[in-house]
N, C-alpha and C. Protein backbone atom coordinates (compact mmCIF):
# COMPACT_ATOMS: atom_id res chain seq x y z
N UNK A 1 97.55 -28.27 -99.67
CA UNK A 1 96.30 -29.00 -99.62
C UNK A 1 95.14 -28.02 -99.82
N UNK A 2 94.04 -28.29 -100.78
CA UNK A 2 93.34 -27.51 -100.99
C UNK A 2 92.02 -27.20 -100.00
N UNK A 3 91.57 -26.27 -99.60
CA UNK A 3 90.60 -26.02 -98.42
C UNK A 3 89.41 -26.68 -98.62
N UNK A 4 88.25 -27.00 -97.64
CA UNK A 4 87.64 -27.21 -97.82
C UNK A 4 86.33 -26.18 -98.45
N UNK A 5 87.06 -24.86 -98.08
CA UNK A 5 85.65 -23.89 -98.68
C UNK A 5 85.66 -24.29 -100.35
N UNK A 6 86.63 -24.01 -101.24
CA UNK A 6 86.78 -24.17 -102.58
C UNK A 6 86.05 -24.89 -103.03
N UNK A 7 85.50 -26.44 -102.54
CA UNK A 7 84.90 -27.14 -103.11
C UNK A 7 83.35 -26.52 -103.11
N UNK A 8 82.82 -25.59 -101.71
CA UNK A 8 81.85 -24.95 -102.37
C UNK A 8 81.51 -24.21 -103.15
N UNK A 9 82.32 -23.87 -103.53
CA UNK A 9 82.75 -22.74 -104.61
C UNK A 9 82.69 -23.25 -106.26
N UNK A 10 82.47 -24.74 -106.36
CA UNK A 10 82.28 -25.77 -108.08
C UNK A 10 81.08 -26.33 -107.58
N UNK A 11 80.99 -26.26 -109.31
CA UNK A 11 79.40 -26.99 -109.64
C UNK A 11 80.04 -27.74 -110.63
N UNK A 12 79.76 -28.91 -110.35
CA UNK A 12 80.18 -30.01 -111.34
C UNK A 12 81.89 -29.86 -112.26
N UNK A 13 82.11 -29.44 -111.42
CA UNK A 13 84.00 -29.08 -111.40
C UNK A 13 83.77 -28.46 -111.73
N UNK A 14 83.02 -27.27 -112.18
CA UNK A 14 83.56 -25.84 -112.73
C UNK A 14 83.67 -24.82 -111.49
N UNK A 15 84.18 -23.30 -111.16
CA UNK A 15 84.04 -22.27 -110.28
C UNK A 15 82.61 -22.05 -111.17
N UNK A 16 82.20 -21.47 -110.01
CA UNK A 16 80.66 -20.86 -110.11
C UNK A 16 80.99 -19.21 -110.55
N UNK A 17 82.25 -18.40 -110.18
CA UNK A 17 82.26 -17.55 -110.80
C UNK A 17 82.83 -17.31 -112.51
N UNK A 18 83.96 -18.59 -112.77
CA UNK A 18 83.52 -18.70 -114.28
C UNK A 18 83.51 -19.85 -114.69
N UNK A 19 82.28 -19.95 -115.07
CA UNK A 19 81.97 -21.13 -116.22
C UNK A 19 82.68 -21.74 -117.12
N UNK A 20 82.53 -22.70 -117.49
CA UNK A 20 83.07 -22.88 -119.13
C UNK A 20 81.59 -22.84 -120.27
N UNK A 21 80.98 -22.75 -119.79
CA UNK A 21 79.96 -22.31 -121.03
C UNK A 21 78.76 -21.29 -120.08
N UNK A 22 78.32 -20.36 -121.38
CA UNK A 22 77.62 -18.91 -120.74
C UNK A 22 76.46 -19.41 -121.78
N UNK A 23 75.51 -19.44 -120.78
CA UNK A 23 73.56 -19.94 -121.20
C UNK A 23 73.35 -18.72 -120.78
N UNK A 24 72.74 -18.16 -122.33
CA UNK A 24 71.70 -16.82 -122.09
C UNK A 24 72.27 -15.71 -122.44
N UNK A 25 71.75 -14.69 -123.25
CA UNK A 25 72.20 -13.58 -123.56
C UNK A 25 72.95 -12.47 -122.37
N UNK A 26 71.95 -12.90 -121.29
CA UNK A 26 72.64 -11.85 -119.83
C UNK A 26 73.86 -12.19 -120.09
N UNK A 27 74.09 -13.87 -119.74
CA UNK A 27 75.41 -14.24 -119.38
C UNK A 27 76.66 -13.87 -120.59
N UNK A 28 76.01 -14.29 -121.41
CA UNK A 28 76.89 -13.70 -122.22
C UNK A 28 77.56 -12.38 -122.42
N UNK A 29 76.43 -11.28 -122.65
CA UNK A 29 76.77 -9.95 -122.36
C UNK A 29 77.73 -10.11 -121.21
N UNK A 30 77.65 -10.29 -120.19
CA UNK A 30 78.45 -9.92 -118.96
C UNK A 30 79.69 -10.32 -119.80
N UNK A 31 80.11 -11.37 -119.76
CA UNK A 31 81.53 -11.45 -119.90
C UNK A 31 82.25 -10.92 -121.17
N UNK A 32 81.22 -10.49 -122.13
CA UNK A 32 81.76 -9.11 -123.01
C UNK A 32 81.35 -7.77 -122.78
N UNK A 33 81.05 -7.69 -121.63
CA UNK A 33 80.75 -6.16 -121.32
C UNK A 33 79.54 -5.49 -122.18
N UNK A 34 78.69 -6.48 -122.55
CA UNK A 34 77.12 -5.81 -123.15
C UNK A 34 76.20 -5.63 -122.78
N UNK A 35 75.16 -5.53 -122.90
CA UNK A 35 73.88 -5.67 -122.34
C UNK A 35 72.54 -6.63 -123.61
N UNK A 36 72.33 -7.39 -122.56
CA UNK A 36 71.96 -8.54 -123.76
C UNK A 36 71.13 -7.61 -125.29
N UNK A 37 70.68 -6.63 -125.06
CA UNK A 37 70.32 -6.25 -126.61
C UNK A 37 70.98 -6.26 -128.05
N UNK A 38 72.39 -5.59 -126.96
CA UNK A 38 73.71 -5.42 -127.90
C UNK A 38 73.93 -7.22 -127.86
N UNK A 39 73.72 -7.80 -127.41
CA UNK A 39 74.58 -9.37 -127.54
C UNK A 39 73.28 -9.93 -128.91
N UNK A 40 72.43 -9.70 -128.39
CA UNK A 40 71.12 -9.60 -129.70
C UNK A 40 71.56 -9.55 -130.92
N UNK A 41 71.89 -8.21 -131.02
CA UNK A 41 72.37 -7.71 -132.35
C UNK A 41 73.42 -8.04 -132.66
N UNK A 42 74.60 -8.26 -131.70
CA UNK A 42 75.93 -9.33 -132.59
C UNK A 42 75.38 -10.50 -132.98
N UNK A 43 74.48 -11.10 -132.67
CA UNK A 43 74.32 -12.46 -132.94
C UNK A 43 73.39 -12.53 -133.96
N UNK A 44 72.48 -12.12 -134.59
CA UNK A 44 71.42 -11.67 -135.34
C UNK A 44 72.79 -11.02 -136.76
N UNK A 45 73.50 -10.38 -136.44
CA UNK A 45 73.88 -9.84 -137.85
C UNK A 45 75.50 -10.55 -138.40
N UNK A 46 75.72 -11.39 -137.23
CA UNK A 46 76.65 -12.46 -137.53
C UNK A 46 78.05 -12.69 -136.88
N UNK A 47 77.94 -11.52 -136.38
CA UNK A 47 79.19 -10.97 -135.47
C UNK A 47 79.84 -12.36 -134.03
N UNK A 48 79.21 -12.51 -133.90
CA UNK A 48 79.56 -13.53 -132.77
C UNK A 48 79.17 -15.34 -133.33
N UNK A 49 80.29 -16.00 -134.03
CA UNK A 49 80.33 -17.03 -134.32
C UNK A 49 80.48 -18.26 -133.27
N UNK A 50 80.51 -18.20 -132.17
CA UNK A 50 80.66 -19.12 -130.93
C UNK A 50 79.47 -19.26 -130.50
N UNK A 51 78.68 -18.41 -131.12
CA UNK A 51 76.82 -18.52 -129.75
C UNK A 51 76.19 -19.72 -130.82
N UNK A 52 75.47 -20.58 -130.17
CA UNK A 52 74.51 -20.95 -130.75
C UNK A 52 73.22 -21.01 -130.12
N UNK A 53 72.32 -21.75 -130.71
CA UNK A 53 71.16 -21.82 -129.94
C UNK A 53 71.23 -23.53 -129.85
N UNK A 54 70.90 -23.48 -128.18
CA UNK A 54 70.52 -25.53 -128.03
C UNK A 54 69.09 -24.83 -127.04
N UNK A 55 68.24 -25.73 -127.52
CA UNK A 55 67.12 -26.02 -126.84
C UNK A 55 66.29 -24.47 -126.47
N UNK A 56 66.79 -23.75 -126.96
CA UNK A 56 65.72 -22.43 -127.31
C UNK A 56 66.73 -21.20 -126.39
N UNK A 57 68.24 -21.59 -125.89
CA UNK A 57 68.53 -20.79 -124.89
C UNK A 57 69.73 -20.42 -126.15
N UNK A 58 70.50 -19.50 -125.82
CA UNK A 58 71.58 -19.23 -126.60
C UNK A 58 72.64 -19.61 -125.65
N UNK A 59 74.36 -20.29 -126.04
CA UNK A 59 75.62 -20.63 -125.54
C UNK A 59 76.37 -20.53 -126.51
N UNK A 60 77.44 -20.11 -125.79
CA UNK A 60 78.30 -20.06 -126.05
C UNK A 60 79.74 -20.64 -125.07
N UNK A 61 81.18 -21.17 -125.64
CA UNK A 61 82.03 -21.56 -124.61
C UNK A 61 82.76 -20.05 -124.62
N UNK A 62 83.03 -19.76 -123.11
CA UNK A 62 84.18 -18.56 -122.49
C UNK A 62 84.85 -18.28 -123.15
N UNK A 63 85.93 -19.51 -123.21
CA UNK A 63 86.92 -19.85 -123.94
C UNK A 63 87.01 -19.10 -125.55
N UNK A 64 86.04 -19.62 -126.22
CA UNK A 64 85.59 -19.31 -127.56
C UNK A 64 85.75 -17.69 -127.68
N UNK A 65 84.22 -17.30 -126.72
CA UNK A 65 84.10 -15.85 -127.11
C UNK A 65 85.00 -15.18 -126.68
N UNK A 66 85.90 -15.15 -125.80
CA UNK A 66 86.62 -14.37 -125.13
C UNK A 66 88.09 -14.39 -126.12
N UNK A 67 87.73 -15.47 -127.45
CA UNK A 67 88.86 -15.57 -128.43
C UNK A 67 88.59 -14.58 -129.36
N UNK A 68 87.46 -14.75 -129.98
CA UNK A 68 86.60 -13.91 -130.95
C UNK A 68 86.97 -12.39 -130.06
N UNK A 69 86.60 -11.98 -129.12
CA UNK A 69 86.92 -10.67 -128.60
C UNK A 69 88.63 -10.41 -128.74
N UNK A 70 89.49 -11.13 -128.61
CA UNK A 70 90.88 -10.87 -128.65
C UNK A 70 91.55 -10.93 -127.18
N UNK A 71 90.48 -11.55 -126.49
CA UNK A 71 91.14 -11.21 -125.14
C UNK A 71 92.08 -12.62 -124.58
């Protein structure tokens, strides 16, 4: 039976420590080990095909980039 802490632990069924989609260059960087400048410049010269832009923020799904990386 699952505890009751866990459920504090989701936001709208997801874990709060991973997402299924990363809003924002920080976030993104983090889970490829960049620092949003470098996530800048993959995305600007074409390198990262999973990011887009909705509503002025950049996303991407986990899932996706963490395919594109090979991991």
């Amino acid at each position: 039976m699952p505890d009751d802490n866990d459920s504090r632990h989701q936001v709208n069924g997801q874990s709060e420590s991973h997402p299924e989609f990363l809003w924002g260059v920080a976030a993104i960087g983090e889970a490829i080990n960049r620092n949003p400048r470098q996530v800048f410049h993959l995305i600007s010269t074409g390198a990262l095909k999973s990011v887009q832009k909705r509503g002025g923020r950049w996303v991407c799904s986990r899932a996706a980039l963490l395919r594109e990386f090979g991991a």
